[in-house]
Protein backbone atom coordinates (compact mmCIF):
# COMPACT_ATOMS: atom_id res chain seq x y z
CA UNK A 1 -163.98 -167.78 143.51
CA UNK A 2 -161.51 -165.07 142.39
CA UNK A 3 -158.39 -166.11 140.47
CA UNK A 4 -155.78 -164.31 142.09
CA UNK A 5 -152.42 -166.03 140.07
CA UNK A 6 -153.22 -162.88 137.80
CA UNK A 7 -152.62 -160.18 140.31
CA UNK A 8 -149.09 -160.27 139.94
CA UNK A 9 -149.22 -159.64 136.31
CA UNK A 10 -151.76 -156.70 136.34
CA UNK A 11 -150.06 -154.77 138.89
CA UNK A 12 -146.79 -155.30 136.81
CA UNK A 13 -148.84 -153.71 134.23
CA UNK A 14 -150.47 -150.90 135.96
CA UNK A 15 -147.27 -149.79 136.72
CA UNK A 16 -145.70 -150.03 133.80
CA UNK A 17 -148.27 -147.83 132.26
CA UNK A 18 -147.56 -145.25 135.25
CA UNK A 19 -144.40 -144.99 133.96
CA UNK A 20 -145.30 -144.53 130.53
CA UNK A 21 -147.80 -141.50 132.09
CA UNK A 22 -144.97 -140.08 134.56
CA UNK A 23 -142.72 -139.81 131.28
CA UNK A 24 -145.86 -138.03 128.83
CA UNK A 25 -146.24 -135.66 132.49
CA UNK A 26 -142.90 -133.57 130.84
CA UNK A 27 -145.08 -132.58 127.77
CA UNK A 28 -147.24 -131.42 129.83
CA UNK A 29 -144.68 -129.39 131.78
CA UNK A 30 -143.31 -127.97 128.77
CA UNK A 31 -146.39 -126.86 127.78
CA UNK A 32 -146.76 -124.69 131.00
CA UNK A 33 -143.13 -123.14 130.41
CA UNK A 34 -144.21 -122.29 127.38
CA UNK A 35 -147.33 -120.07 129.00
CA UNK A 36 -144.99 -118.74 131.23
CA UNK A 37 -142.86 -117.79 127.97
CA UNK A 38 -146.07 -116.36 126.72
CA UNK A 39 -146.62 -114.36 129.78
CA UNK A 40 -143.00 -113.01 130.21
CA UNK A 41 -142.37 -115.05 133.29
CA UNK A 42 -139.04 -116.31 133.48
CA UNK A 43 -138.77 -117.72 136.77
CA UNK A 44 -142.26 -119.93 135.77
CA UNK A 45 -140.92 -120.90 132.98
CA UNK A 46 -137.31 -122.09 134.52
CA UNK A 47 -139.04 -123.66 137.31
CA UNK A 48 -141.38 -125.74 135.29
CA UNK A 49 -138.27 -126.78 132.76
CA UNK A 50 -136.55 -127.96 135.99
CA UNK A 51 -139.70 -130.09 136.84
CA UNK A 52 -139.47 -131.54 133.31
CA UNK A 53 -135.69 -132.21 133.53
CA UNK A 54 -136.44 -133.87 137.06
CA UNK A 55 -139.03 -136.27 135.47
CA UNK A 56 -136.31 -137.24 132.84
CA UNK A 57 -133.58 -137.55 134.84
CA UNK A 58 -135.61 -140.28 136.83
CA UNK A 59 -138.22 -141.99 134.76
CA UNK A 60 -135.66 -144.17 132.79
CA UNK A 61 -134.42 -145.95 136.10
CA UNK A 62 -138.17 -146.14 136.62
CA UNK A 63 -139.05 -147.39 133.39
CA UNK A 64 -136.30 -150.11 133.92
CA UNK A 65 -136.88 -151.10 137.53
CA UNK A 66 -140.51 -152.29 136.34
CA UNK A 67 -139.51 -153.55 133.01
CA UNK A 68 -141.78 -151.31 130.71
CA UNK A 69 -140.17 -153.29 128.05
CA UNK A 70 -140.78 -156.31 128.33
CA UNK A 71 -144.61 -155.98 129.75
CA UNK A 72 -145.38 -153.28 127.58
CA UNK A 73 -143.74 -154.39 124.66
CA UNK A 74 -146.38 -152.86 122.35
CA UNK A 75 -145.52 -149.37 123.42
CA UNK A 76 -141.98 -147.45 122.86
CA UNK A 77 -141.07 -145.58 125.63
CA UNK A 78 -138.08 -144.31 124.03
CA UNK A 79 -139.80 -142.93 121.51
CA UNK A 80 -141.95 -140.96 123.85
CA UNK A 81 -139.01 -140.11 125.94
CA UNK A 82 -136.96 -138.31 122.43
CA UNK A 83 -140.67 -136.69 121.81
CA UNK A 84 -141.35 -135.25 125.01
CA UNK A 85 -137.29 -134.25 125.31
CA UNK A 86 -136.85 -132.51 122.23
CA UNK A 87 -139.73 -130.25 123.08
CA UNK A 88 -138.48 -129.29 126.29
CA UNK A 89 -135.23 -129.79 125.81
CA UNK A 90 -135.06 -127.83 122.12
CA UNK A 91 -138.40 -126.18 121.40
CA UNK A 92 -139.01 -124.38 124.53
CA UNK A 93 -135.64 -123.36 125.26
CA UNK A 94 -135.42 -121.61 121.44
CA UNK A 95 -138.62 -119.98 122.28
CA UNK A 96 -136.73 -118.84 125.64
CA UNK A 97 -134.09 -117.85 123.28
CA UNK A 98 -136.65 -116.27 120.56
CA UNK A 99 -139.10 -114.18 123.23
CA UNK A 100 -136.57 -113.09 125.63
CA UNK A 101 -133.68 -111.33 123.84
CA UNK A 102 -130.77 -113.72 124.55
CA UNK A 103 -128.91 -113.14 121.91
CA UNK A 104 -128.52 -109.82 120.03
CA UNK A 105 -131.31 -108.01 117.67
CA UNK A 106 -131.63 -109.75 113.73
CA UNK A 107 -130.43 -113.06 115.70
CA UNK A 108 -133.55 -114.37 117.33
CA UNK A 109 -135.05 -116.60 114.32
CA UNK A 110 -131.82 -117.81 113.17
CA UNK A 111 -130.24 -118.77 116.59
CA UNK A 112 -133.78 -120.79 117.66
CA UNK A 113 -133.68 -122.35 114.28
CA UNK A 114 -129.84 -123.16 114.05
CA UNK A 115 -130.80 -124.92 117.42
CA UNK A 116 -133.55 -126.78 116.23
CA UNK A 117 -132.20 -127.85 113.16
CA UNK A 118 -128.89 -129.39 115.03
CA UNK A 119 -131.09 -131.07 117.68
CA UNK A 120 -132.89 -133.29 114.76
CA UNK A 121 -129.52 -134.88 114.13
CA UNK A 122 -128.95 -135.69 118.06
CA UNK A 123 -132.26 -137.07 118.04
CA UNK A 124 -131.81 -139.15 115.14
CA UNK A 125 -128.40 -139.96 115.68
CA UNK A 126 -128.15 -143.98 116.59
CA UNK A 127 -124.82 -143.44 118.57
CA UNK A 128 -125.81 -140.53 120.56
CA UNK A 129 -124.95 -142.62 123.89
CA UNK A 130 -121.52 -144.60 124.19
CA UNK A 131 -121.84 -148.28 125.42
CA UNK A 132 -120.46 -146.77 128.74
CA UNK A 133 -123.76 -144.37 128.75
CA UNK A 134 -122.10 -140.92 127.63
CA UNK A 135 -123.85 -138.70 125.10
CA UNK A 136 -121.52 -138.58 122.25
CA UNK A 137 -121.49 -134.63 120.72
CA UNK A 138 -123.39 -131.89 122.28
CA UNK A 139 -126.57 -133.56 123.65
CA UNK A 140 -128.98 -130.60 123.01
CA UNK A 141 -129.02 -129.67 126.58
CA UNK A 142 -130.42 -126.43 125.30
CA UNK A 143 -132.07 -125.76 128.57
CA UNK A 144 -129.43 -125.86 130.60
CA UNK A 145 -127.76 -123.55 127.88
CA UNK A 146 -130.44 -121.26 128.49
CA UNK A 147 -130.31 -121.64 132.36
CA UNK A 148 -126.34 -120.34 132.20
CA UNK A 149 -127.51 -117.36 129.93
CA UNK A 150 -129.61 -116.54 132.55
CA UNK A 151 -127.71 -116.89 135.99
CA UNK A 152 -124.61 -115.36 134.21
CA UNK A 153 -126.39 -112.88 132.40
CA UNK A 154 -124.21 -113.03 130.18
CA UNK A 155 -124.23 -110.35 127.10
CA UNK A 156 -126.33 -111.46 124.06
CA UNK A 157 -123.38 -112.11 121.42
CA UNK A 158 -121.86 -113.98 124.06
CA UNK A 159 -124.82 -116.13 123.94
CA UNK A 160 -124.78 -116.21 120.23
CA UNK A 161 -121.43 -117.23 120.46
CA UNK A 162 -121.90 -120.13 122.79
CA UNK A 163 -125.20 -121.82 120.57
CA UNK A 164 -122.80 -121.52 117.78
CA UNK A 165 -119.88 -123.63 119.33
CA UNK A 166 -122.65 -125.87 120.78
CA UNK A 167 -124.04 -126.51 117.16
CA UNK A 168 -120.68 -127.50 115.96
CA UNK A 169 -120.09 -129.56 119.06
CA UNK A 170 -123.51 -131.41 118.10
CA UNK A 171 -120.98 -133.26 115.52
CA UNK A 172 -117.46 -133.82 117.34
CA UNK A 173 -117.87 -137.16 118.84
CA UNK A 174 -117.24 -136.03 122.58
CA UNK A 175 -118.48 -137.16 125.63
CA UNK A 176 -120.86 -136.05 127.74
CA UNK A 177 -121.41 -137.75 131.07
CA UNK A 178 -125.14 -138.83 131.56
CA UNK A 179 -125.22 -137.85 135.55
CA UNK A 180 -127.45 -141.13 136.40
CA UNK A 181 -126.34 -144.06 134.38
CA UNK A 182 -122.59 -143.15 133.78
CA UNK A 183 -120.42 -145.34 136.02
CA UNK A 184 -117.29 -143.67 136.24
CA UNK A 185 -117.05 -141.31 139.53
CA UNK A 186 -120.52 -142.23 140.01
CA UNK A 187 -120.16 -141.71 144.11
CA UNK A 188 -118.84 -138.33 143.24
CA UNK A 189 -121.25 -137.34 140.21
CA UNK A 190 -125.00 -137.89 142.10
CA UNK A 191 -123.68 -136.13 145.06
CA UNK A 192 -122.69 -132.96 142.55
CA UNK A 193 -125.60 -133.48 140.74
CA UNK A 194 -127.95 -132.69 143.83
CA UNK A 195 -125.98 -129.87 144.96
CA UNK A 196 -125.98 -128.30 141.43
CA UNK A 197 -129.75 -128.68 141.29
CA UNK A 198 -130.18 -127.25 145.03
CA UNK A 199 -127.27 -124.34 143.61
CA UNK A 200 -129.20 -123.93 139.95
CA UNK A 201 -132.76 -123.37 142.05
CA UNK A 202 -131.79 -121.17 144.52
CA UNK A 203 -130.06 -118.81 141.84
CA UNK A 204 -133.28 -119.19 139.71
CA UNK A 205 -136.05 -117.76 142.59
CA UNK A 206 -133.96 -114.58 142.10
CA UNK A 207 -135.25 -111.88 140.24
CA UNK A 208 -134.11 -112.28 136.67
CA UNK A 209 -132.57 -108.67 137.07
CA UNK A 210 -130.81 -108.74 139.86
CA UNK A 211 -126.67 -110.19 140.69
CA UNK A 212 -127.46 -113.92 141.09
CA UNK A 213 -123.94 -114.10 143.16
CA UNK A 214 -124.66 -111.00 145.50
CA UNK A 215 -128.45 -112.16 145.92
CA UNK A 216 -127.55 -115.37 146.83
CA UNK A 217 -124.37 -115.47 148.47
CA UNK A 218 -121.06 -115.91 146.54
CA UNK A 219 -121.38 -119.28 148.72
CA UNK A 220 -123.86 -120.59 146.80
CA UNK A 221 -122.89 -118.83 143.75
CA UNK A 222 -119.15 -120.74 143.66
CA UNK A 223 -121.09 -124.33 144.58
CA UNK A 224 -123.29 -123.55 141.29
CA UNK A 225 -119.87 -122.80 139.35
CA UNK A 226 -117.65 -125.46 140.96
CA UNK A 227 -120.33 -128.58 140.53
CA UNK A 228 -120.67 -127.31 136.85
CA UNK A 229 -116.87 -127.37 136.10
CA UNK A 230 -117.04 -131.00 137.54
CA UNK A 231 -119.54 -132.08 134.99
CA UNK A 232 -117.39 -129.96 132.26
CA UNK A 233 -114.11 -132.08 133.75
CA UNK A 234 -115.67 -135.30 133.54
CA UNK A 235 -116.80 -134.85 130.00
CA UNK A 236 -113.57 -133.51 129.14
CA UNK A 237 -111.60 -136.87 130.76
CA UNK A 238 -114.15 -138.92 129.33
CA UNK A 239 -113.62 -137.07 125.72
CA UNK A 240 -109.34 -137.28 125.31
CA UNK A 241 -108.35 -140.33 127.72
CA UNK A 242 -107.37 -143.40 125.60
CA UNK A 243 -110.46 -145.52 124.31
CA UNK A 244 -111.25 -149.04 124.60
CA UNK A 245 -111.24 -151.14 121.55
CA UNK A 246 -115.17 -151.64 121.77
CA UNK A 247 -116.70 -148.32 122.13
């Protein structure tokens, strides 16, 4: 006769470890914006780091609605999570940086390594979130950096300019709100975050060359701009309003 009182705990398992395999799916996707690097395709290579950032942005609630902990308690999810994000969060981005000309000739090796160097101390840093789930300093969000270069087009020393503030802002405690887990203006911040990921997609599918607000409407455009000074206001309320005696 089959012992079914075990079912319960093997599916608990099973999808624990689908979890685990959902998270490893954004080396994979890394891998394939890197080809895209490789084969000079931008818009491949933007569209697969947006696939990565999706998987990241949602596997943690995943991983804690089935309680990967505390069924998988052999395996560190975390750890997986920092591999798999500095590679796609750091490495491919400073290749982006590296193989497309972002920032000005004589600059390429020392901007992508400035920005890899600064992303091992976010990484390692033990109070990179806030008990209230902020990032504290910059939270080598290189590929979104990357994104902005490339919607704004902005010139190359500009972009030089803006890793170099970003590396210094890697070690000035500010926050930075985590668009999931932080609670403040939470009703507010998922609602922006969708319509900046609608905005940031639309103004990717257009040809690298081309006006991204003409192309695709200064409606569009201004959405993209206004639900990315939200996230910039947040972060900057978060960052100077008076702080509890606990964080």
């Amino acid at each position: 006769m089959t012992d079914h009182t075990t079912d319960p705990a093997k599916k608990e398992l099973a999808a624990a470890w689908a979890v685990h395999a959902f998270t490893a799916s954004g080396v994979v996707l890394g891998f394939l914006a890197i080809v895209a690097i490789l084969e000079g395709d931008k818009i491949a290579a933007f569209m697969w780091l947006g696939l990565a950032l999706f998987v990241d942005g949602i596997d943690g609630t995943l991983a804690r609605r089935v309680r990967v902990k505390e069924v998988t308690p052999q395996f560190d999810g975390a750890t997986l999570d920092n591999v798999i994000d500095y590679f796609t969060y750091v490495v491919v981005p400073a290749l982006m940086i590296y193989w497309f000309d972002l920032v000005p000739p004589g600059w390429e090796v020392p901007a992508a390594a400035c920005i890899m160097a600064v992303s091992c101390y976010t990484f390692a840093n033990v109070g990179m979130k806030t008990y209230d789930y902020y990032f504290s300093g910059f939270p080598a969000l290189w590929n979104l950096a990357v994104l902005y270069f490339h919607v704004l087009q902005t010139d190359p020393w500009i972009n030089l300019a803006v890793i170099g503030v970003c590396a210094v802002l890697t070690f000035v405690p500010w926050k930075y709100v985590h668009p999931l887990r932080v609670k403040d203006w939470r009703s507010v911040t998922i609602p922006m975050t969708v319509l900046w990921g609608a905005t940031s997609l639309r103004l990717v599918l257009i040809h690298p060359d081309v006006n991204k607000a003409e192309e695709a409407s200064p409606t569009v455009f201004w959405l993209w701009v206004i639900a990315s000074l939200y996230f910039i206001g947040i972060s900057l309320w978060r960052s100077f309003r008076p702080m509890p005696e606990h964080d």
